[in-house]
C-alpha atoms as a PDB file:
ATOM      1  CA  UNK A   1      58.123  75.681 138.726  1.00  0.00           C
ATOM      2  CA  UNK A   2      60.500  75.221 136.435  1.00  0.00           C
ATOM      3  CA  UNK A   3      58.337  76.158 133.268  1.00  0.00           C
ATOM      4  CA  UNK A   4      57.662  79.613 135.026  1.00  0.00           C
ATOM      5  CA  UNK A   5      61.364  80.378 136.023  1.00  0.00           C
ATOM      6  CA  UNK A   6      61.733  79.883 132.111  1.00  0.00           C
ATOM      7  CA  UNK A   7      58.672  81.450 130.681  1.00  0.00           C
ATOM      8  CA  UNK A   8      60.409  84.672 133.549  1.00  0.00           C
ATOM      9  CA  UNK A   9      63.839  84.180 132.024  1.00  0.00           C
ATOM     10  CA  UNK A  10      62.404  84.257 128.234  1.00  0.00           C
ATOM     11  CA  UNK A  11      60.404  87.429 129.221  1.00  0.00           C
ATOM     12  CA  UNK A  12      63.378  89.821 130.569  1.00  0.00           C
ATOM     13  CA  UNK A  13      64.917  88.765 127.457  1.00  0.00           C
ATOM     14  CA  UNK A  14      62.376  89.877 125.160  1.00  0.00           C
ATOM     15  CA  UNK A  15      62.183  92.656 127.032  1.00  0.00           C
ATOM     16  CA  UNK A  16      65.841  93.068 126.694  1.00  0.00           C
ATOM     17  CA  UNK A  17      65.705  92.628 122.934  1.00  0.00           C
ATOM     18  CA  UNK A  18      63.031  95.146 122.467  1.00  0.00           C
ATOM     19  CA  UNK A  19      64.667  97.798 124.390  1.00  0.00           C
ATOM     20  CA  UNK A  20      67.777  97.537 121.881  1.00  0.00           C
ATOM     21  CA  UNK A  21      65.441  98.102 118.573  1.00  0.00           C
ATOM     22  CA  UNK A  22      64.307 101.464 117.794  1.00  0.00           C
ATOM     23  CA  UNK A  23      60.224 100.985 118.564  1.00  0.00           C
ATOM     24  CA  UNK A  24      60.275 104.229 115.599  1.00  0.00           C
ATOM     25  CA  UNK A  25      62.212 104.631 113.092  1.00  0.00           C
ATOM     26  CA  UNK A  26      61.822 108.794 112.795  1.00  0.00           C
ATOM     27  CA  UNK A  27      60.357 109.336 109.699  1.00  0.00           C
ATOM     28  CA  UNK A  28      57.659 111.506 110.671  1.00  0.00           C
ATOM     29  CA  UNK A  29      60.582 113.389 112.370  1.00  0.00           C
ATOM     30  CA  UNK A  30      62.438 113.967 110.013  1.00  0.00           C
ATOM     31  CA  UNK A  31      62.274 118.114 108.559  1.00  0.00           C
ATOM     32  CA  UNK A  32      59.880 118.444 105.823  1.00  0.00           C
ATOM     33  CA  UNK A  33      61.109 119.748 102.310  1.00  0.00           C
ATOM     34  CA  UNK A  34      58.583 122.721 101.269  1.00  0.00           C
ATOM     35  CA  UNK A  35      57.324 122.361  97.776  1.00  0.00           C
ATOM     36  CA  UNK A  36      58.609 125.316  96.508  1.00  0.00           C
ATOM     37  CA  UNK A  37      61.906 125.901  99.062  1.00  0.00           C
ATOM     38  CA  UNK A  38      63.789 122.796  99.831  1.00  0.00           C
ATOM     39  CA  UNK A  39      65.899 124.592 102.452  1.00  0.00           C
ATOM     40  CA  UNK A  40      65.331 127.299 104.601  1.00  0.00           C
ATOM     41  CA  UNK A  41      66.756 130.987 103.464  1.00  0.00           C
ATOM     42  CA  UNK A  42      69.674 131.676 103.847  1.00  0.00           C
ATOM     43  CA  UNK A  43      71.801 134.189 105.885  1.00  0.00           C
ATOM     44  CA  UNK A  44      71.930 137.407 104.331  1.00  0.00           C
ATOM     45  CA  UNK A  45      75.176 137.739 102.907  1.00  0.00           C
ATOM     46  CA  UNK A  46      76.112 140.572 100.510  1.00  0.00           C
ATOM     47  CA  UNK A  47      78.372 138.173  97.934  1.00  0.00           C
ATOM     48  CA  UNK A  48      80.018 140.801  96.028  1.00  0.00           C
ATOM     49  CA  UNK A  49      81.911 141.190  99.319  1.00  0.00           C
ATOM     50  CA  UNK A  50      82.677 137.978  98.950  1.00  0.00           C
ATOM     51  CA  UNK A  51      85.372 135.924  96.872  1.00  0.00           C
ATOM     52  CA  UNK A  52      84.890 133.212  96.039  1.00  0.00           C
ATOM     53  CA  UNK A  53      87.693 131.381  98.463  1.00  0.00           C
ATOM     54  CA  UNK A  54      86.157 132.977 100.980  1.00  0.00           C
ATOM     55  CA  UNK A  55      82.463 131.544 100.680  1.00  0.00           C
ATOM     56  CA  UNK A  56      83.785 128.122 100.333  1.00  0.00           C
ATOM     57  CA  UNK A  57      85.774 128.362 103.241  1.00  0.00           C
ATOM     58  CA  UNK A  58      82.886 129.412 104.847  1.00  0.00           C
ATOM     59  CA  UNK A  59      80.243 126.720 103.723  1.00  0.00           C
ATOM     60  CA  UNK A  60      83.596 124.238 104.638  1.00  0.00           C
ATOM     61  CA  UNK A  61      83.469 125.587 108.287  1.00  0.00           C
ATOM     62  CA  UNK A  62      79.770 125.043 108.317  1.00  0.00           C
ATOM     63  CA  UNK A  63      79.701 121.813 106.885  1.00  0.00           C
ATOM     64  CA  UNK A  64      82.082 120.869 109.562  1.00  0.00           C
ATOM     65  CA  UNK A  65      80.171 122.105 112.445  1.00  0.00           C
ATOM     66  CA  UNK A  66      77.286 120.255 110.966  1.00  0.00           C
ATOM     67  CA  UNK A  67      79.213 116.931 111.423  1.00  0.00           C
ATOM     68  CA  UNK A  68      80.486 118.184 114.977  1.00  0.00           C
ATOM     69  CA  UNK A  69      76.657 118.670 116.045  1.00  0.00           C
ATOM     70  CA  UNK A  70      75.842 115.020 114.591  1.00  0.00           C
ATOM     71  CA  UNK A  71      78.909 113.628 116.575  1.00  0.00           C
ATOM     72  CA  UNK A  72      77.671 115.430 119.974  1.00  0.00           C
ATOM     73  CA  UNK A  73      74.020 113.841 119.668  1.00  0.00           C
ATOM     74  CA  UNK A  74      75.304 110.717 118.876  1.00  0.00           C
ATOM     75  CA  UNK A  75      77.740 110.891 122.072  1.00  0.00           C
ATOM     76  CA  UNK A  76      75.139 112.128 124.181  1.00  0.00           C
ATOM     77  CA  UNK A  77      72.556 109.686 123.296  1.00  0.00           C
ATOM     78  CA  UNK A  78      74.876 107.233 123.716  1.00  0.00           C
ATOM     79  CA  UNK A  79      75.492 108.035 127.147  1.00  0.00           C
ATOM     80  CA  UNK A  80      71.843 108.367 128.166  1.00  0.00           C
ATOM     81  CA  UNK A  81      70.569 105.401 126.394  1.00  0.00           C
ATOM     82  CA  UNK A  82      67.863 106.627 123.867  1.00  0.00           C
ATOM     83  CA  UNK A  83      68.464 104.251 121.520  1.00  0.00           C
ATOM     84  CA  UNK A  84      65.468 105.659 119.178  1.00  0.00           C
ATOM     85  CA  UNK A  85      67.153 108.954 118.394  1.00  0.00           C
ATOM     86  CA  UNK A  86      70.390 107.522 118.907  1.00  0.00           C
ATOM     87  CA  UNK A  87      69.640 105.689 115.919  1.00  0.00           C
ATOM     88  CA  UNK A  88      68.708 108.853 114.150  1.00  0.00           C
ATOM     89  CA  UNK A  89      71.657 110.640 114.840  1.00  0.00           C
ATOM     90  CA  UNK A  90      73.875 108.385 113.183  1.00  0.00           C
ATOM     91  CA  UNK A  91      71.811 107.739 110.345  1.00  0.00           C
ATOM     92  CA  UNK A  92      71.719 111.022 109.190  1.00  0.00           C
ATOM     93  CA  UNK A  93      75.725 111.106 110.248  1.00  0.00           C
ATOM     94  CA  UNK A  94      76.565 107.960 108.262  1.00  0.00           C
ATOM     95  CA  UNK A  95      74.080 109.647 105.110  1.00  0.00           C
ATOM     96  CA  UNK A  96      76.633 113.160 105.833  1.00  0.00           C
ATOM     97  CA  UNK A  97      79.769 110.659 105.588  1.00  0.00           C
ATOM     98  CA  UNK A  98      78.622 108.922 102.383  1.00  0.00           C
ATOM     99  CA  UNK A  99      77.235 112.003 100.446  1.00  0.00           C
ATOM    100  CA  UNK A 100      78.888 113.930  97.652  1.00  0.00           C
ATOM    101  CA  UNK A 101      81.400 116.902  98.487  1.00  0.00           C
ATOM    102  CA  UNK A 102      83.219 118.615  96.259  1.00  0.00           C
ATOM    103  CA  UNK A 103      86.297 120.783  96.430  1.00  0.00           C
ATOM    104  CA  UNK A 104      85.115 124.272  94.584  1.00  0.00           C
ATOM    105  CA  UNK A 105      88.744 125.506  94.969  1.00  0.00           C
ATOM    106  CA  UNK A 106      90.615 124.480  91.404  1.00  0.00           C
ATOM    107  CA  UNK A 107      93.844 124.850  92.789  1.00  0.00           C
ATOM    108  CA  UNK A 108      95.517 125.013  89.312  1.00  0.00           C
ATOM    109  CA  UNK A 109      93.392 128.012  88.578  1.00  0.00           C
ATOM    110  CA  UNK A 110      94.291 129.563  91.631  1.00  0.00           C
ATOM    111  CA  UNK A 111      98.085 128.855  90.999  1.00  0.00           C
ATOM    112  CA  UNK A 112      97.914 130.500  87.730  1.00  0.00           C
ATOM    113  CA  UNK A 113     100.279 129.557  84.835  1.00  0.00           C
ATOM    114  CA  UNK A 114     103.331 131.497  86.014  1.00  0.00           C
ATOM    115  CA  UNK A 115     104.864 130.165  89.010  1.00  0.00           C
ATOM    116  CA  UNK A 116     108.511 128.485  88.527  1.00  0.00           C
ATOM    117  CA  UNK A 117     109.877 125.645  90.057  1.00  0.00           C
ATOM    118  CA  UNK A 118     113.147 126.940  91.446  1.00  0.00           C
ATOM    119  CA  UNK A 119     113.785 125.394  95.236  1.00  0.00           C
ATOM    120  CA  UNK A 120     114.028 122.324  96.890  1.00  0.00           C
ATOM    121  CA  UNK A 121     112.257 122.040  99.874  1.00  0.00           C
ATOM    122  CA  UNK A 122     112.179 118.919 101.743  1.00  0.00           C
ATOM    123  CA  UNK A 123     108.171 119.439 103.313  1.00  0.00           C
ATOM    124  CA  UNK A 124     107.002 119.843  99.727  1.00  0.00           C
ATOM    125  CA  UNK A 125     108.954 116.407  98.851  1.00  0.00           C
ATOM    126  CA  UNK A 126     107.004 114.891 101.664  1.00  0.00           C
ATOM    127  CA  UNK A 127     103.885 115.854 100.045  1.00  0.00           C
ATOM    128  CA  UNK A 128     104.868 114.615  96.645  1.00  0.00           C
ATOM    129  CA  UNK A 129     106.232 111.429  98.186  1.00  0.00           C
ATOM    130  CA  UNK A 130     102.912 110.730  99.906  1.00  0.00           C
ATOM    131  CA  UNK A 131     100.792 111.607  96.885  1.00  0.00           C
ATOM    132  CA  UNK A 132     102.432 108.965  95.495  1.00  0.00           C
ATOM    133  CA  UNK A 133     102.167 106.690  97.969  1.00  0.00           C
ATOM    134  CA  UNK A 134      98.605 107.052  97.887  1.00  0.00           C
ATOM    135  CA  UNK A 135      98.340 106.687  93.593  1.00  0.00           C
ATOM    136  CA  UNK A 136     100.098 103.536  94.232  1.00  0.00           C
ATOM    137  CA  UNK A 137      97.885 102.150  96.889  1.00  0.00           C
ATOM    138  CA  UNK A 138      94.915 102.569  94.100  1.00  0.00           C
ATOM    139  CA  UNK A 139      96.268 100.209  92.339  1.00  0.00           C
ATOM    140  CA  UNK A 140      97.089  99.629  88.695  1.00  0.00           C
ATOM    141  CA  UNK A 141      93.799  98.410  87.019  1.00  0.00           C
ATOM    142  CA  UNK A 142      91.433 101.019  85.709  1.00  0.00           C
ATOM    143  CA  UNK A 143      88.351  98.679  86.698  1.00  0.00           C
ATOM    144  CA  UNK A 144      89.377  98.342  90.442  1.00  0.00           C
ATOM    145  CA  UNK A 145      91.024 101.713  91.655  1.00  0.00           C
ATOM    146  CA  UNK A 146      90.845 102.608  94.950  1.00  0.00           C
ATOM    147  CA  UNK A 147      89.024 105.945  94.204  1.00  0.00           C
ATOM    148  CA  UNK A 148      89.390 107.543  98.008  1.00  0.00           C
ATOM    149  CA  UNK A 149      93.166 106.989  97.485  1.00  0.00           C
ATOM    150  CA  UNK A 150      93.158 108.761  94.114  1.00  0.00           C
ATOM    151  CA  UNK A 151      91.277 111.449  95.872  1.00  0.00           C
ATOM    152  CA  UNK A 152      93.689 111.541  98.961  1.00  0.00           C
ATOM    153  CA  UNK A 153      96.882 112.055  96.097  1.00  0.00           C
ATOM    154  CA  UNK A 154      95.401 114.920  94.677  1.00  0.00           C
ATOM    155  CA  UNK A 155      94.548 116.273  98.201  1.00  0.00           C
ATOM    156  CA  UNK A 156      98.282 116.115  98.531  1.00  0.00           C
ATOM    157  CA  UNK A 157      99.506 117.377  95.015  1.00  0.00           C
ATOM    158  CA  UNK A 158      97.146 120.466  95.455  1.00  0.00           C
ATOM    159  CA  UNK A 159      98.339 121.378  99.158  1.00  0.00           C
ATOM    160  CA  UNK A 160     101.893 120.946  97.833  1.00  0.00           C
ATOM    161  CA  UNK A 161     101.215 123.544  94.866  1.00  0.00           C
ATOM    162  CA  UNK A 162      98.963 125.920  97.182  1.00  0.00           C
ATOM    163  CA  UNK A 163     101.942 125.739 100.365  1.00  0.00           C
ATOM    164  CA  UNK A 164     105.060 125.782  98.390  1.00  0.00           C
ATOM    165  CA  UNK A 165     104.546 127.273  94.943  1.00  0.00           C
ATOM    166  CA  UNK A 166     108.358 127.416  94.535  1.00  0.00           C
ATOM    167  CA  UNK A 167     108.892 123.869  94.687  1.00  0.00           C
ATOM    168  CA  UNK A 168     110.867 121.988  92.124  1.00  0.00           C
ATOM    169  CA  UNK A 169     108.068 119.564  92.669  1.00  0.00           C
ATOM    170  CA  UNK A 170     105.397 121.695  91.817  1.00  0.00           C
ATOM    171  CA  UNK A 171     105.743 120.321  88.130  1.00  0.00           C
ATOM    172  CA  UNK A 172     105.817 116.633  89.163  1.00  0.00           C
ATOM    173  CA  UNK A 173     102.168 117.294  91.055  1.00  0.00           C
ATOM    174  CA  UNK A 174     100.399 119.041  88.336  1.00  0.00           C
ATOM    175  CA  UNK A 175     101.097 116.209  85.921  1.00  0.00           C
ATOM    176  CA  UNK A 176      99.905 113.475  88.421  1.00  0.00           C
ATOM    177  CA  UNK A 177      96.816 115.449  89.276  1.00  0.00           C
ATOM    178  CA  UNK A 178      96.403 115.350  85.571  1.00  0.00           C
ATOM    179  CA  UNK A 179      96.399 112.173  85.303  1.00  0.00           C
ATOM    180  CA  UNK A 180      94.139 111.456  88.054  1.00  0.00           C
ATOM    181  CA  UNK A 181      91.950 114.096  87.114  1.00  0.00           C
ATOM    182  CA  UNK A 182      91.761 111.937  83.205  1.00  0.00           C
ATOM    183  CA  UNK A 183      90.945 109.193  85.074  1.00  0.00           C
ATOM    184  CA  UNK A 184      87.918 110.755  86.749  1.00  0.00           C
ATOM    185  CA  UNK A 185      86.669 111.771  83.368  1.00  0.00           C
ATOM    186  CA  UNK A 186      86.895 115.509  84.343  1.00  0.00           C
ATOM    187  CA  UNK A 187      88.819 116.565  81.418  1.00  0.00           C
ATOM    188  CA  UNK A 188      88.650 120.323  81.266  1.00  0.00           C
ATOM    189  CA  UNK A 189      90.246 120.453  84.979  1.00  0.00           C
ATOM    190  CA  UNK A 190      92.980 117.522  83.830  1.00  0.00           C
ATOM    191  CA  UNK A 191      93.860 119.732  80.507  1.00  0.00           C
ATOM    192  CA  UNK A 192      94.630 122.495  82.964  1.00  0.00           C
ATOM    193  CA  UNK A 193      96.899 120.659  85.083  1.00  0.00           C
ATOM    194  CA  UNK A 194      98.745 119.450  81.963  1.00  0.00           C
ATOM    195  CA  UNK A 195      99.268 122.656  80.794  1.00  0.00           C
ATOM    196  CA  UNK A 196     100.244 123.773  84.335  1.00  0.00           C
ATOM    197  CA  UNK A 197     103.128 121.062  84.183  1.00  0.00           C
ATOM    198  CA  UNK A 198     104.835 122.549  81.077  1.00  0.00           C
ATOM    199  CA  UNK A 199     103.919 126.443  81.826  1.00  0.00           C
ATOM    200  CA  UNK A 200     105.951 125.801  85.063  1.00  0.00           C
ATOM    201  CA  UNK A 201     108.277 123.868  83.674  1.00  0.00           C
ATOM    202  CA  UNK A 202     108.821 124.150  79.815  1.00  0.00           C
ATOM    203  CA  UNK A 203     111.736 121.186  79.573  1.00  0.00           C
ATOM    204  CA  UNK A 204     109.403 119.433  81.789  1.00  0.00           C
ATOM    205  CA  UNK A 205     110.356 115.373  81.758  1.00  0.00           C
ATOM    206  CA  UNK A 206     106.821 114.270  81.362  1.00  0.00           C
ATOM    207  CA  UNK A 207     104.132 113.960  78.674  1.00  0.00           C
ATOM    208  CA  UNK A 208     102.109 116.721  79.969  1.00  0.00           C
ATOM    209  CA  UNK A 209     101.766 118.302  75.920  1.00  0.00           C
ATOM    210  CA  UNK A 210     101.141 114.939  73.988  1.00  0.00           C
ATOM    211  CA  UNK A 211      98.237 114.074  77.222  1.00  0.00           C
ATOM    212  CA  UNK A 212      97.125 117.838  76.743  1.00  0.00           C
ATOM    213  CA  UNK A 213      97.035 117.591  72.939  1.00  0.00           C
ATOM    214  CA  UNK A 214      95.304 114.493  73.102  1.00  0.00           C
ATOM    215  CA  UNK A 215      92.350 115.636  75.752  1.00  0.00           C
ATOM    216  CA  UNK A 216      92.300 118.729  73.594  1.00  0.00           C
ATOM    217  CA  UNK A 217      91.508 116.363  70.299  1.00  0.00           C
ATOM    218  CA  UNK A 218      89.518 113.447  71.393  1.00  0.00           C
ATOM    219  CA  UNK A 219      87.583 114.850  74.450  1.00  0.00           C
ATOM    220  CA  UNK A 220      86.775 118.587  73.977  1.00  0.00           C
ATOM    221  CA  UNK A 221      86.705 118.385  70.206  1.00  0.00           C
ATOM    222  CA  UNK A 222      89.237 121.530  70.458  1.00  0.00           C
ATOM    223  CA  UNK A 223      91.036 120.729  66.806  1.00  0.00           C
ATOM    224  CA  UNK A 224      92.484 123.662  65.920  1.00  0.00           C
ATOM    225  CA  UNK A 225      94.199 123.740  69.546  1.00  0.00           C
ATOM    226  CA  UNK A 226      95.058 120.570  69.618  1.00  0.00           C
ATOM    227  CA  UNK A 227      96.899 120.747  66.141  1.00  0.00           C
ATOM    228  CA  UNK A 228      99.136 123.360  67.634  1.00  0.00           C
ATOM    229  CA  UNK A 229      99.963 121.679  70.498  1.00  0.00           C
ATOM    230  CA  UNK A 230     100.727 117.983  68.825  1.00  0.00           C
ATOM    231  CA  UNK A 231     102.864 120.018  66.627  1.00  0.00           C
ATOM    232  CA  UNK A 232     104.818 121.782  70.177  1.00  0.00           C
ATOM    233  CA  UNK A 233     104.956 118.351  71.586  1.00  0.00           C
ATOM    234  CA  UNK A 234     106.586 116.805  69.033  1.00  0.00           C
ATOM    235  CA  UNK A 235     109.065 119.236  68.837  1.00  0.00           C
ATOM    236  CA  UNK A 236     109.837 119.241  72.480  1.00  0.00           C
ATOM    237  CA  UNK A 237     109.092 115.890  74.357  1.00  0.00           C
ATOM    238  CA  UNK A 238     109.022 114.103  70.763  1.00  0.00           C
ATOM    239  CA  UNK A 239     112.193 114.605  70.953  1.00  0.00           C
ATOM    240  CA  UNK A 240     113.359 111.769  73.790  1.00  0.00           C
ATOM    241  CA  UNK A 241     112.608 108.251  72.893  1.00  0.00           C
ATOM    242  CA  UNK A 242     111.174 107.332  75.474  1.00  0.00           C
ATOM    243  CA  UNK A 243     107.837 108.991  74.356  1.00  0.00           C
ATOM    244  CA  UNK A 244     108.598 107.568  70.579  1.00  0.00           C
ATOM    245  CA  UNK A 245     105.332 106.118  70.726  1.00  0.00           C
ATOM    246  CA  UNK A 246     103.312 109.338  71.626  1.00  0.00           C
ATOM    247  CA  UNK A 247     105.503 110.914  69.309  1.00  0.00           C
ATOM    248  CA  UNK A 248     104.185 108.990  66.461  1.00  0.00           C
ATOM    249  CA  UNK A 249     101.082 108.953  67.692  1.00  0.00           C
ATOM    250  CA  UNK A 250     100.796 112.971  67.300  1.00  0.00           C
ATOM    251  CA  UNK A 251     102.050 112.838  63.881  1.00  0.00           C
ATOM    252  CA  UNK A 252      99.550 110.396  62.543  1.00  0.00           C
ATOM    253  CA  UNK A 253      96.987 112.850  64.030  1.00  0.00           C
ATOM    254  CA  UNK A 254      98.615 115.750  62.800  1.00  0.00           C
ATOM    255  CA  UNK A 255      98.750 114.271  59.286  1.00  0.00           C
ATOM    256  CA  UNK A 256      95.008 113.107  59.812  1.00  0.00           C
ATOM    257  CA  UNK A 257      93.704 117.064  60.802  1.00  0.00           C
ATOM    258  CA  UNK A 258      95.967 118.617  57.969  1.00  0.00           C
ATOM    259  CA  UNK A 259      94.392 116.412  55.661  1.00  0.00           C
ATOM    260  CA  UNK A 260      90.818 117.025  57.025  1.00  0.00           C
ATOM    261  CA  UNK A 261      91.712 121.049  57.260  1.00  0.00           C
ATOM    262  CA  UNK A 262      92.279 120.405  53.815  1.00  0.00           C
ATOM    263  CA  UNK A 263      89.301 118.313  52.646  1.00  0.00           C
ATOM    264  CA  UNK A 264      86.977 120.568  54.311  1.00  0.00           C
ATOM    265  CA  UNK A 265      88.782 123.636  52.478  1.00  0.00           C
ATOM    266  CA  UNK A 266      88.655 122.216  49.053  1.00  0.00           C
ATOM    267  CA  UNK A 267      84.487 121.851  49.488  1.00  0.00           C
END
């Protein structure tokens, strides 16, 4: 009697167990990719109407609706227990979560290189404040940065320089967006905040022409530009001593490209 009761007991829990584990795992569910049209066509949308700001705030509205709609099956399979496409749901919402998105709005670009940093305003501080904050938090080895955190400070230097383009901080954020931006290897878009930083602010404080120079010389290969601008930095932020060592690092390489200007003209 005993053996049965436990045999009975051992069955509801299988049949427990089995009820919690997805008997298919969806893959012959899942929306086939045509050979010659991965995705379906899109809405017809006449795109010279269109800037583009406005098309990326619409594919940003649609992308969010897509993870609302992921979120609703999830809670609603939740609530009427189908595990199986439960289990879908939010596999396809954790692959949504974890997949590349970009930010097609350069807000630099957008800014343009004329806006002057004239007012304090104590929201835009708060921005600043929290951008750095958040740089701090990714710590200070290159090898073990918190990437999502360098991410989050630019979120906050751009929305600074896009909500209060009179700032006095407006300066500040372009140069640590630079240097984030340098960090990430995306060098054209971290020259441009640079350049931002002393546009806005000529007697800016901060290294933004000896980094610009530099990004101009050993990244994009831009010599003839980045000659002229050594030669501006050294003049202007060479002249604190604080950036002594940039300082002599620009005139090595601005002795090194006369001479090669040279060399090359003599052939």
């Amino acid at each position: 009697m005993a053996r049965i009761a436990c045999t009975g007991v051992l069955v509801v829990l299988l049949g427990v167990f089995v009820g919690c584990q997805s008997a298919d795992r969806g893959r012959g569910q899942m929306v086939p990719q045509s050979p010659t049209q991965k995705y379906g066509p899109a809405a017809v949308v006449n795109v010279a109407d269109k800037s583009e700001a406005d098309l990326v705030e619409q594919m940003a509205v649609s992308r969010q609706a897509y993870r609302q709609g992921l979120q609703l099956l999830v809670t609603f399979y939740t609530r009427t227990g189908n595990n199986m496409k439960l289990q879908w749901a939010q596999t396809e919402l954790n692959a949504l979560d974890t997949m590349p998105k970009y930010n097609y709005i350069v807000g630099a670009i957008v800014a343009g290189p004329s806006l002057k940093p004239t007012a304090s305003i104590p929201q835009a501080d708060d921005l600043y404040y929290e951008a750095e904050a958040f740089e701090k938090k990714a710590g200070p080895l290159p090898a073990f940065k918190d990437e999502n955190s360098l991410r989050l400070a630019l979120q906050r230097c751009n929305d600074l320089i896009k909500q209060y383009p009179t700032s006095d901080k407006i300066d500040d954020a372009a140069y640590m967006a630079g240097t984030i931006y340098e960090y990430f290897q995306d060098y054209s878009i971290a020259l441009l905040y640079f350049q931002r930083a002393f546009q806005w602010d000529p007697d800016t404080i901060y290294p933004a022409r000896f980094r610009a120079a530099r990004i101009l010389d050993k990244d994009l290969h831009r010599n003839a530009e980045a000659l002229k601008l050594y030669q501006e930095a050294v003049k202007t932020e060479g002249r604190f001593e604080k950036y002594r060592e940039w300082r002599e690092f620009a005139e090595r390489r601005i002795r090194e490209m006369q001479k090669l200007d040279q060399n090359e003209g003599q052939q």
